[in-house]
N, C-alpha and C. Protein backbone atom coordinates (compact mmCIF):
# COMPACT_ATOMS: atom_id res chain seq x y z
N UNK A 1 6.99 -37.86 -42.45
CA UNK A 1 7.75 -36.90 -43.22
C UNK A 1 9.23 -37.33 -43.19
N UNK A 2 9.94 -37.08 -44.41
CA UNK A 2 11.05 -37.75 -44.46
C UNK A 2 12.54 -36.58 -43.90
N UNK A 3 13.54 -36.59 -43.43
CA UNK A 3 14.45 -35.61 -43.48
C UNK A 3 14.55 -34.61 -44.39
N UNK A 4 14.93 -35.26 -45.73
CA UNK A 4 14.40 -34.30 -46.70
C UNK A 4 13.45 -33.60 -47.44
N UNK A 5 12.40 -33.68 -46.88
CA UNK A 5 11.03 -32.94 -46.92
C UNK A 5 11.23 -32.10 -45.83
N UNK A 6 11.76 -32.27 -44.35
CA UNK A 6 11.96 -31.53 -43.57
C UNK A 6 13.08 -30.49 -44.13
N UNK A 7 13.92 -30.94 -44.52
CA UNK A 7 14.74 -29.90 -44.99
C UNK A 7 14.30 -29.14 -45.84
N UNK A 8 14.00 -29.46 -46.84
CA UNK A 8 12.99 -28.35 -48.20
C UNK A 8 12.10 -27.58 -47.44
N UNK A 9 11.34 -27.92 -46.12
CA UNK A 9 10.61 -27.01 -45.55
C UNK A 9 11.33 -25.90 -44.69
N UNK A 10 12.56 -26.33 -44.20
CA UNK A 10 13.33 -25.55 -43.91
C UNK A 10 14.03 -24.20 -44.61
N UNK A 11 14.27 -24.46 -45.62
CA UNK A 11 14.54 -24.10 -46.92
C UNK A 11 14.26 -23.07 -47.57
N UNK A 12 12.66 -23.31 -47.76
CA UNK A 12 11.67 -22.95 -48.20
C UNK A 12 11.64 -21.88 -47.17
N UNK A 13 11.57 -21.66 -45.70
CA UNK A 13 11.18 -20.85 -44.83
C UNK A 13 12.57 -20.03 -44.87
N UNK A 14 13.30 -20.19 -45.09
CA UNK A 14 14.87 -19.53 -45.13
C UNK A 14 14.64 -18.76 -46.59
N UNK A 15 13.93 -19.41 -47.38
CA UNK A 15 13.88 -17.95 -48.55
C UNK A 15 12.98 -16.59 -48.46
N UNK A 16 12.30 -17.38 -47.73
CA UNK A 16 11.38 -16.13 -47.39
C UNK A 16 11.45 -14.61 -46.94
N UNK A 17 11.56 -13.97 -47.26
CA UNK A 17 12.00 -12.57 -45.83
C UNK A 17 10.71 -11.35 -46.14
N UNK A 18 11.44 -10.30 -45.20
CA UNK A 18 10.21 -9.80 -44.51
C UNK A 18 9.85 -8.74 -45.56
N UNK A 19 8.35 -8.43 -45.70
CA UNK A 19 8.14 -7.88 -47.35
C UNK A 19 8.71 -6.31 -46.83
N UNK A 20 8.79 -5.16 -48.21
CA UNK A 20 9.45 -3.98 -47.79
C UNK A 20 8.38 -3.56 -47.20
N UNK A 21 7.02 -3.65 -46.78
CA UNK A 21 6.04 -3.21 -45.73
C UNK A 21 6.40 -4.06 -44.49
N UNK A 22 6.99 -4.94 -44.04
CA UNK A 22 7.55 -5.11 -42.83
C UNK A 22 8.69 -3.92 -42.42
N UNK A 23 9.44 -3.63 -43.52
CA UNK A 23 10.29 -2.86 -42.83
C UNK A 23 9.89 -1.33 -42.67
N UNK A 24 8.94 -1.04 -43.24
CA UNK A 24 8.49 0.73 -43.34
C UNK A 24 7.90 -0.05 -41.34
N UNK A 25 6.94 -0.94 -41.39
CA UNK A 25 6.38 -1.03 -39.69
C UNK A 25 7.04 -1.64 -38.75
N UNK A 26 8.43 -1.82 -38.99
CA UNK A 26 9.55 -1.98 -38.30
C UNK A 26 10.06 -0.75 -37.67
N UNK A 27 10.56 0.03 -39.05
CA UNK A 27 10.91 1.60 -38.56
C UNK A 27 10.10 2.21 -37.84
N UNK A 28 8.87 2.04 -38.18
CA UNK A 28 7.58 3.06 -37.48
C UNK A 28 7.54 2.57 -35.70
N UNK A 29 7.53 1.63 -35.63
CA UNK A 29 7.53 0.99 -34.36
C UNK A 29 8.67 1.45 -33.55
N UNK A 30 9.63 0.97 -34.02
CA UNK A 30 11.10 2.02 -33.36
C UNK A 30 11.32 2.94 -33.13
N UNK A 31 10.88 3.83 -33.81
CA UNK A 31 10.83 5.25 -33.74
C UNK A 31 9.63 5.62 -32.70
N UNK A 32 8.63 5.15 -32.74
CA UNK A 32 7.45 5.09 -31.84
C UNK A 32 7.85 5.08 -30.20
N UNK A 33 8.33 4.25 -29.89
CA UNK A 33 8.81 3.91 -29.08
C UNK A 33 10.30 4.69 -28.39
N UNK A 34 11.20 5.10 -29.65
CA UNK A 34 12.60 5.71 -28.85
C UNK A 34 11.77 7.08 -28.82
N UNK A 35 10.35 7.92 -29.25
CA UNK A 35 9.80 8.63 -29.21
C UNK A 35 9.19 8.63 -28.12
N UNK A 36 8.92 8.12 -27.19
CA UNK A 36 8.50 7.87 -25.95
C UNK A 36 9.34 7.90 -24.94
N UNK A 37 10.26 7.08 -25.12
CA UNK A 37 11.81 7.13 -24.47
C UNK A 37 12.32 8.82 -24.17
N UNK A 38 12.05 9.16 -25.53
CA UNK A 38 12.87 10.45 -25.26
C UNK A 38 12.05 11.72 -24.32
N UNK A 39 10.45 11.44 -24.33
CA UNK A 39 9.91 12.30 -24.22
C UNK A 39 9.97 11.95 -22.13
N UNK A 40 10.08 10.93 -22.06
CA UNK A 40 10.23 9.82 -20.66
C UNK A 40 11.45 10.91 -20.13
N UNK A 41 12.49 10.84 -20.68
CA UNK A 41 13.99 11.22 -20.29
C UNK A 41 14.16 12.84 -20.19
N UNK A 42 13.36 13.13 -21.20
CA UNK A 42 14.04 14.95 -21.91
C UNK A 42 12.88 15.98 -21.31
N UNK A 43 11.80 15.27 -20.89
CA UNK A 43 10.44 15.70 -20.48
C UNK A 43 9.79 15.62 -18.88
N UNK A 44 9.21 14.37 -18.93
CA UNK A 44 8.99 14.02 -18.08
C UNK A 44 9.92 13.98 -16.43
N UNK A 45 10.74 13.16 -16.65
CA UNK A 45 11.95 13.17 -15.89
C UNK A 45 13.28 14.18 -15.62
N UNK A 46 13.28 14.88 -16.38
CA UNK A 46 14.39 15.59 -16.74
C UNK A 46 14.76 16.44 -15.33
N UNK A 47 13.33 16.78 -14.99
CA UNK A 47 14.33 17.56 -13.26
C UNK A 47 14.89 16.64 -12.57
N UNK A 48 14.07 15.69 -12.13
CA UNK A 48 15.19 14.28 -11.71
C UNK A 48 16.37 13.99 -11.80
N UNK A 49 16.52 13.75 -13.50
CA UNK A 49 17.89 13.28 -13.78
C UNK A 49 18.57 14.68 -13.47
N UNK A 50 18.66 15.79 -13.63
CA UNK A 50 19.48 16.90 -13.58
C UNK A 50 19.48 16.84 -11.97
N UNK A 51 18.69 16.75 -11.20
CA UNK A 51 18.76 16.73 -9.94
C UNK A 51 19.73 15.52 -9.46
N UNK A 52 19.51 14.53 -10.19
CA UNK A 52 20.76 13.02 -9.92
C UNK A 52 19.86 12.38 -9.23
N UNK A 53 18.72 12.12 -9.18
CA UNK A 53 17.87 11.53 -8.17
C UNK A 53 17.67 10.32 -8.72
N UNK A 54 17.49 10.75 -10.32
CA UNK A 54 17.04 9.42 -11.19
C UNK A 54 17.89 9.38 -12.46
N UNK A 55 18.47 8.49 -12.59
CA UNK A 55 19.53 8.24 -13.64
C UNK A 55 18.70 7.03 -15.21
N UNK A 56 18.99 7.48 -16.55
CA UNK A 56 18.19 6.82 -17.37
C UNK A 56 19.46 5.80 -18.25
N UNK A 57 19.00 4.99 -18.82
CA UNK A 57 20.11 4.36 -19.66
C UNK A 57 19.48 3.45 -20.56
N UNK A 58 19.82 3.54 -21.88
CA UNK A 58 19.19 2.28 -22.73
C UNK A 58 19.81 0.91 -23.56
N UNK A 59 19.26 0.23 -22.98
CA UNK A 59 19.65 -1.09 -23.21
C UNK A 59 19.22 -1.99 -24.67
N UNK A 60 20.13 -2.17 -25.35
CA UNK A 60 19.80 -2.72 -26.75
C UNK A 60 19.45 -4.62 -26.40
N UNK A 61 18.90 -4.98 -27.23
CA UNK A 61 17.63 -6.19 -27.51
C UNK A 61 17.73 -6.53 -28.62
N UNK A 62 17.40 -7.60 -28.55
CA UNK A 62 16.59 -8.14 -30.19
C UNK A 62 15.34 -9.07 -29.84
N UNK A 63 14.42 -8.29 -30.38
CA UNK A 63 12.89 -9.52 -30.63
C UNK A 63 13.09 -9.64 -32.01
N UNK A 64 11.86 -10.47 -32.17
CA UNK A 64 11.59 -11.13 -33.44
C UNK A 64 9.84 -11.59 -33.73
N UNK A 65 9.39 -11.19 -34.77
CA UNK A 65 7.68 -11.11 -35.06
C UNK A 65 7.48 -11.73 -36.14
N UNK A 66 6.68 -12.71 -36.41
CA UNK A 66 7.22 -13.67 -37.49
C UNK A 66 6.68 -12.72 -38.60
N UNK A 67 5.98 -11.97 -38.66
CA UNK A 67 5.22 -10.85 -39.78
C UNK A 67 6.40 -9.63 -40.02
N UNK A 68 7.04 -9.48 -38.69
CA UNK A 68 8.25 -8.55 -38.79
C UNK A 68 9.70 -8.96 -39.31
N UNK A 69 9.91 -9.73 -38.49
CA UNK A 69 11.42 -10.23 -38.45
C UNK A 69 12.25 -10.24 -37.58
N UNK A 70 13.09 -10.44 -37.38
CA UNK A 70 14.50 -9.67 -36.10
C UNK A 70 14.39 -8.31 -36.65
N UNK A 71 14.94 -7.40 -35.32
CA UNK A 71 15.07 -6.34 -35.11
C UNK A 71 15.20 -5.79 -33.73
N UNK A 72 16.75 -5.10 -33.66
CA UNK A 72 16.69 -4.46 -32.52
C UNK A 72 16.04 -3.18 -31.82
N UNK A 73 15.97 -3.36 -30.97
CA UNK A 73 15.36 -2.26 -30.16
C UNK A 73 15.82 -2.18 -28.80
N UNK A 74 15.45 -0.91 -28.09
CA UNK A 74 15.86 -0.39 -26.84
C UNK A 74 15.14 -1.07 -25.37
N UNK A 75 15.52 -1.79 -24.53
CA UNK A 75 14.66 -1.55 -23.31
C UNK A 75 15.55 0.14 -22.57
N UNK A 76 14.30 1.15 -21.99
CA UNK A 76 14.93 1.82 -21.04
C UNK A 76 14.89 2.04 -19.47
N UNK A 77 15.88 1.93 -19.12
CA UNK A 77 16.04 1.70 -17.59
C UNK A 77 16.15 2.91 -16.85
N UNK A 78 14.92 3.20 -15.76
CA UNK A 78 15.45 4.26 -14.64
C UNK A 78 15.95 3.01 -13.53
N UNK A 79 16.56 4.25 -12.96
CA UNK A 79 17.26 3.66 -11.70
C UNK A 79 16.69 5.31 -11.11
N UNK A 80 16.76 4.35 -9.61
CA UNK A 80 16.60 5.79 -8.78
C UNK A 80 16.85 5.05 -7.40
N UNK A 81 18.12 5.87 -6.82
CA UNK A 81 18.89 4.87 -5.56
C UNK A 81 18.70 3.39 -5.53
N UNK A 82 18.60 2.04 -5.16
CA UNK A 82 18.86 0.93 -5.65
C UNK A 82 18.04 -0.04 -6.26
N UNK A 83 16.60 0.97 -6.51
CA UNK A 83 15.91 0.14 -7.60
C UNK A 83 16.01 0.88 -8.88
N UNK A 84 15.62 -0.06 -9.76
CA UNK A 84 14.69 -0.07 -11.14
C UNK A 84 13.52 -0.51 -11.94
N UNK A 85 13.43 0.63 -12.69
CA UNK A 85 11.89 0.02 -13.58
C UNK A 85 12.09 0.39 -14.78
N UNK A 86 12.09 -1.01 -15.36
CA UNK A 86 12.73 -1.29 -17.25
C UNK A 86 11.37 -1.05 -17.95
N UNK A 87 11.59 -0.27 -18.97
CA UNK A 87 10.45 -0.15 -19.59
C UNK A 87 11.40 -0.97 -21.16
N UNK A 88 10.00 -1.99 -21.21
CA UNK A 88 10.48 -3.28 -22.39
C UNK A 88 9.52 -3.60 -23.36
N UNK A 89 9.87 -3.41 -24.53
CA UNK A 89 8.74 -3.61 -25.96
C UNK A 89 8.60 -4.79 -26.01
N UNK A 90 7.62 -5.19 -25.99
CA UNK A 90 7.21 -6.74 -26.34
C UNK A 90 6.57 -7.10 -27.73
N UNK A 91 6.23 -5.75 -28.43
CA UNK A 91 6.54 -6.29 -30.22
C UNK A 91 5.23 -5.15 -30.53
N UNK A 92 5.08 -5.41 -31.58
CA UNK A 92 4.50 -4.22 -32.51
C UNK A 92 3.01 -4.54 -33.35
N UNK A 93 2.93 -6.10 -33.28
CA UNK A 93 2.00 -6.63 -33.74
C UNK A 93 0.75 -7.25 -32.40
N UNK A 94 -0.04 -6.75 -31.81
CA UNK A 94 -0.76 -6.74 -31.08
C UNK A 94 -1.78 -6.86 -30.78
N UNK A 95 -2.73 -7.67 -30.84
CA UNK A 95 -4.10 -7.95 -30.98
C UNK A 95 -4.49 -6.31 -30.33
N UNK A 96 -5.59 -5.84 -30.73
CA UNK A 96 -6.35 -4.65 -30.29
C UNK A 96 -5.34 -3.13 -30.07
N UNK A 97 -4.04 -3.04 -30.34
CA UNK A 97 -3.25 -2.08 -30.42
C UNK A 97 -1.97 -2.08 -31.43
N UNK A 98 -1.83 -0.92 -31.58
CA UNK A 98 -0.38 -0.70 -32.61
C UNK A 98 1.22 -1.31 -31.94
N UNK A 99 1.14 -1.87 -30.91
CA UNK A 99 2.35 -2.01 -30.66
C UNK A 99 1.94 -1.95 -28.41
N UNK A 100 3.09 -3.18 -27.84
CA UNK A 100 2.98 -2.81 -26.20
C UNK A 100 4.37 -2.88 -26.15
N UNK A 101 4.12 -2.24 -24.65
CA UNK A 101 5.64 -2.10 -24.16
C UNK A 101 5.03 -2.39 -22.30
N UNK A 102 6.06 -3.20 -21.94
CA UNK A 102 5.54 -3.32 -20.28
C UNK A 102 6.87 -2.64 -19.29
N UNK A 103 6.45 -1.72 -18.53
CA UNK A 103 7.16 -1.37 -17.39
C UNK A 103 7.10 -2.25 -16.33
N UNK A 104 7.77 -2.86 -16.19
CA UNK A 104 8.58 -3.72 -15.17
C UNK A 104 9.89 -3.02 -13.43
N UNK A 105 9.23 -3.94 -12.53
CA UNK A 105 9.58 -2.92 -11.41
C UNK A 105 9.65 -4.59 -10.45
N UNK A 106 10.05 -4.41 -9.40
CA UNK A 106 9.97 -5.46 -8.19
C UNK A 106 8.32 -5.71 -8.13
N UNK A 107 7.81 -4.88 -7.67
CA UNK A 107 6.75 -4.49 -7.78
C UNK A 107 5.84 -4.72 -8.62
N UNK A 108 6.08 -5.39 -10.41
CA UNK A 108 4.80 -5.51 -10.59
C UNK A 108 5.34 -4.87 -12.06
N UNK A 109 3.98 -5.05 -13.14
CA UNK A 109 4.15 -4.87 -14.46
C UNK A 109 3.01 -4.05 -14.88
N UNK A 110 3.46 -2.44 -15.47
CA UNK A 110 2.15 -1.82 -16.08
C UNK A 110 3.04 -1.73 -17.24
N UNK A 111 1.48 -2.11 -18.36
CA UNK A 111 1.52 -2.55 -19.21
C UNK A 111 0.88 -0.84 -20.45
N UNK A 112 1.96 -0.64 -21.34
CA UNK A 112 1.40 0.59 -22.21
C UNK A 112 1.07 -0.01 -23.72
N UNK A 113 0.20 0.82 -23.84
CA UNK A 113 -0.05 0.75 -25.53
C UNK A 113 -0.43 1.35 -26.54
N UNK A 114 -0.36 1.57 -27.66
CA UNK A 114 0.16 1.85 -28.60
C UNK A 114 -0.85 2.32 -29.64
N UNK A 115 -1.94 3.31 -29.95
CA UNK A 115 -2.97 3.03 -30.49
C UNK A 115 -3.18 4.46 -31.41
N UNK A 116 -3.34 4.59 -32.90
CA UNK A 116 -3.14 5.33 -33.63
C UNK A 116 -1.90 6.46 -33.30
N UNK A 117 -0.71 6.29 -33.20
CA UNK A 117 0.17 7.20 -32.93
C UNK A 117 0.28 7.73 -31.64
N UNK A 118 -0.66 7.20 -30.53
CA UNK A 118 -0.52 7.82 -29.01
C UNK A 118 -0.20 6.58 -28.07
N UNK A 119 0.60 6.71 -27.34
CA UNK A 119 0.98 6.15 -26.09
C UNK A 119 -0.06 5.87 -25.15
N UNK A 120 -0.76 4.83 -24.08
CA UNK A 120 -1.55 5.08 -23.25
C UNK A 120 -0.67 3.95 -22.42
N UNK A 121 -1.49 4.15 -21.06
CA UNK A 121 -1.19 3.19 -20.05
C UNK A 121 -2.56 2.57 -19.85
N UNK A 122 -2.09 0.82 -19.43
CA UNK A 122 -3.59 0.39 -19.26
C UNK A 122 -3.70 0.45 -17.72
N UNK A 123 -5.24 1.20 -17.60
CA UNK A 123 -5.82 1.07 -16.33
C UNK A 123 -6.38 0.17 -15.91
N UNK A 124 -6.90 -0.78 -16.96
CA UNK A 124 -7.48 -2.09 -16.20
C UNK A 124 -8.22 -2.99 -17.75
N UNK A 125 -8.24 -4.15 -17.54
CA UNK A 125 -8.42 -5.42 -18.65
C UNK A 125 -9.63 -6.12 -18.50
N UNK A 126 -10.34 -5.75 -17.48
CA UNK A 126 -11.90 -6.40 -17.25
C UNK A 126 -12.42 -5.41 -16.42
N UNK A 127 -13.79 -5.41 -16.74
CA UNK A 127 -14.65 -6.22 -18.08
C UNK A 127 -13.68 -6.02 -19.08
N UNK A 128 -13.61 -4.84 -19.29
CA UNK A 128 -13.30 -4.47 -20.45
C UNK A 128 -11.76 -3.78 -20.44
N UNK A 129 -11.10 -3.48 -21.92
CA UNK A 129 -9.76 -2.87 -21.40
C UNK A 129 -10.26 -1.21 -21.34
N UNK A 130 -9.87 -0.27 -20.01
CA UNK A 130 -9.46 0.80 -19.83
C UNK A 130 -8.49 1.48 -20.22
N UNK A 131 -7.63 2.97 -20.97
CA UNK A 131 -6.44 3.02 -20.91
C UNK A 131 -6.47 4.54 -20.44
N UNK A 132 -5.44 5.27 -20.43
CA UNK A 132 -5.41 6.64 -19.55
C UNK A 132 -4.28 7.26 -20.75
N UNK A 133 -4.50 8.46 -21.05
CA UNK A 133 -3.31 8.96 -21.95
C UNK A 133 -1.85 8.65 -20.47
N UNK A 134 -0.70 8.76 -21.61
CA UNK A 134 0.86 9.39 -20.97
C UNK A 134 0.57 10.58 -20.90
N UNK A 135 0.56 11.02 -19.55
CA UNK A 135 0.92 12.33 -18.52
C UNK A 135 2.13 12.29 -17.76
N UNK A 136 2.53 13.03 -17.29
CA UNK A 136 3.63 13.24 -16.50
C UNK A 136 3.50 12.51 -15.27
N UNK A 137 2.13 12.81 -14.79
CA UNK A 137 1.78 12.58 -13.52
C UNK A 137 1.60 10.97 -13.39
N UNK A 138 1.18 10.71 -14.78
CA UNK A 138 0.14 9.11 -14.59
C UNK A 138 1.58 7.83 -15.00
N UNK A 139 2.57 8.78 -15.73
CA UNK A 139 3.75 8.55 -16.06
C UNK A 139 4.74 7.85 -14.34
N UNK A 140 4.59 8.96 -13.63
CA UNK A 140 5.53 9.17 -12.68
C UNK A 140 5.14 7.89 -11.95
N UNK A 141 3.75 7.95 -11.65
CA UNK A 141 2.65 6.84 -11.05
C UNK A 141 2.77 5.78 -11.36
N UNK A 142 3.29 5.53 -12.56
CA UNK A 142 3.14 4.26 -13.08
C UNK A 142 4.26 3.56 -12.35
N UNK A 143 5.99 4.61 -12.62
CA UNK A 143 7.17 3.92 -12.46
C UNK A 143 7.26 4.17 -10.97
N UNK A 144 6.42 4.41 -10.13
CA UNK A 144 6.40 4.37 -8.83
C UNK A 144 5.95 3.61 -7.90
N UNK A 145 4.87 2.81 -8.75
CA UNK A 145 3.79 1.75 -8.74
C UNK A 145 4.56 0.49 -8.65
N UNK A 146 5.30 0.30 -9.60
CA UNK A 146 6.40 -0.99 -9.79
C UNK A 146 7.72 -1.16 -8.71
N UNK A 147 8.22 0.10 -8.32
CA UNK A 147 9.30 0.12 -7.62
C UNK A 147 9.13 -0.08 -6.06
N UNK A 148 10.05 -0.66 -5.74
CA UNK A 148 10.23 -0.93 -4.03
C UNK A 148 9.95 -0.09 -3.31
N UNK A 149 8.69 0.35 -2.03
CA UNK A 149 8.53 0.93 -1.29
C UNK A 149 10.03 1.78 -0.56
């Protein structure tokens, strides 16, 4: 292949962009997700943070999905005295779900997902995948699971 065949292919991929159904499941995904966030913060957690035990904060990103495009999004961070557990989208296009996001801790990575409009956490990947709805409880468990004894 010559430079300039490489370049025309370059080119060629630079005209391209993401169809207006990438961006309606761009939005949907974002919203999906700061919808979780909020329910994490305003819900779940909320005696915590009012208590000061556990402090929340969100951190802006950019991934990229070659079906999607660039696009930013949130990781959100608890802290609670000197650890944390980042909860981080890893994209929207997902073999067997609408979208994952992995909670991340010292401790270890539980992994959520995304499946007709509901949130789950996975309980386990063999045999087969398991998942558990978002509860408060299975919630709390999760970001407790990851964090430093």
């Amino acid at each position: 292949m010559t430079t300039q065949q490489i370049e025309q292919f370059f080119r060629k991929k630079a005209k391209r962009s993401a169809s207006p159904d990438s961006a309606r499941i761009r939005r949907q995904w974002i919203h999906s997700v700061t919808s979780l966030y909020d329910e994490i913060e305003f819900k779940f957690l909320a005696r915590l943070i009012k208590e000061k035990v556990a402090t929340i904060s969100r951190r802006p990103k950019t991934l990229f999905e070659e079906a999607l495009g660039e696009y930013d999004i949130n990781d959100l961070i608890i802290k609670v005295g000197d650890d944390i557990a980042v909860f981080s989208p890893k994209g929207r296009l997902i073999v067997g779900a609408q979208g994952r996001l992995d909670l991340e801790g010292d401790r270890g990575v539980v992994t959520f997902v995304l499946n007709p409009g509901r949130w789950s956490i996975v309980a386990s990947r063999s045999p087969t995948l398991r998942v558990e709805p978002v509860t408060e409880r299975a919630l709390l468990k999760a970001v407790k699971d990851v964090m430093r004894a």
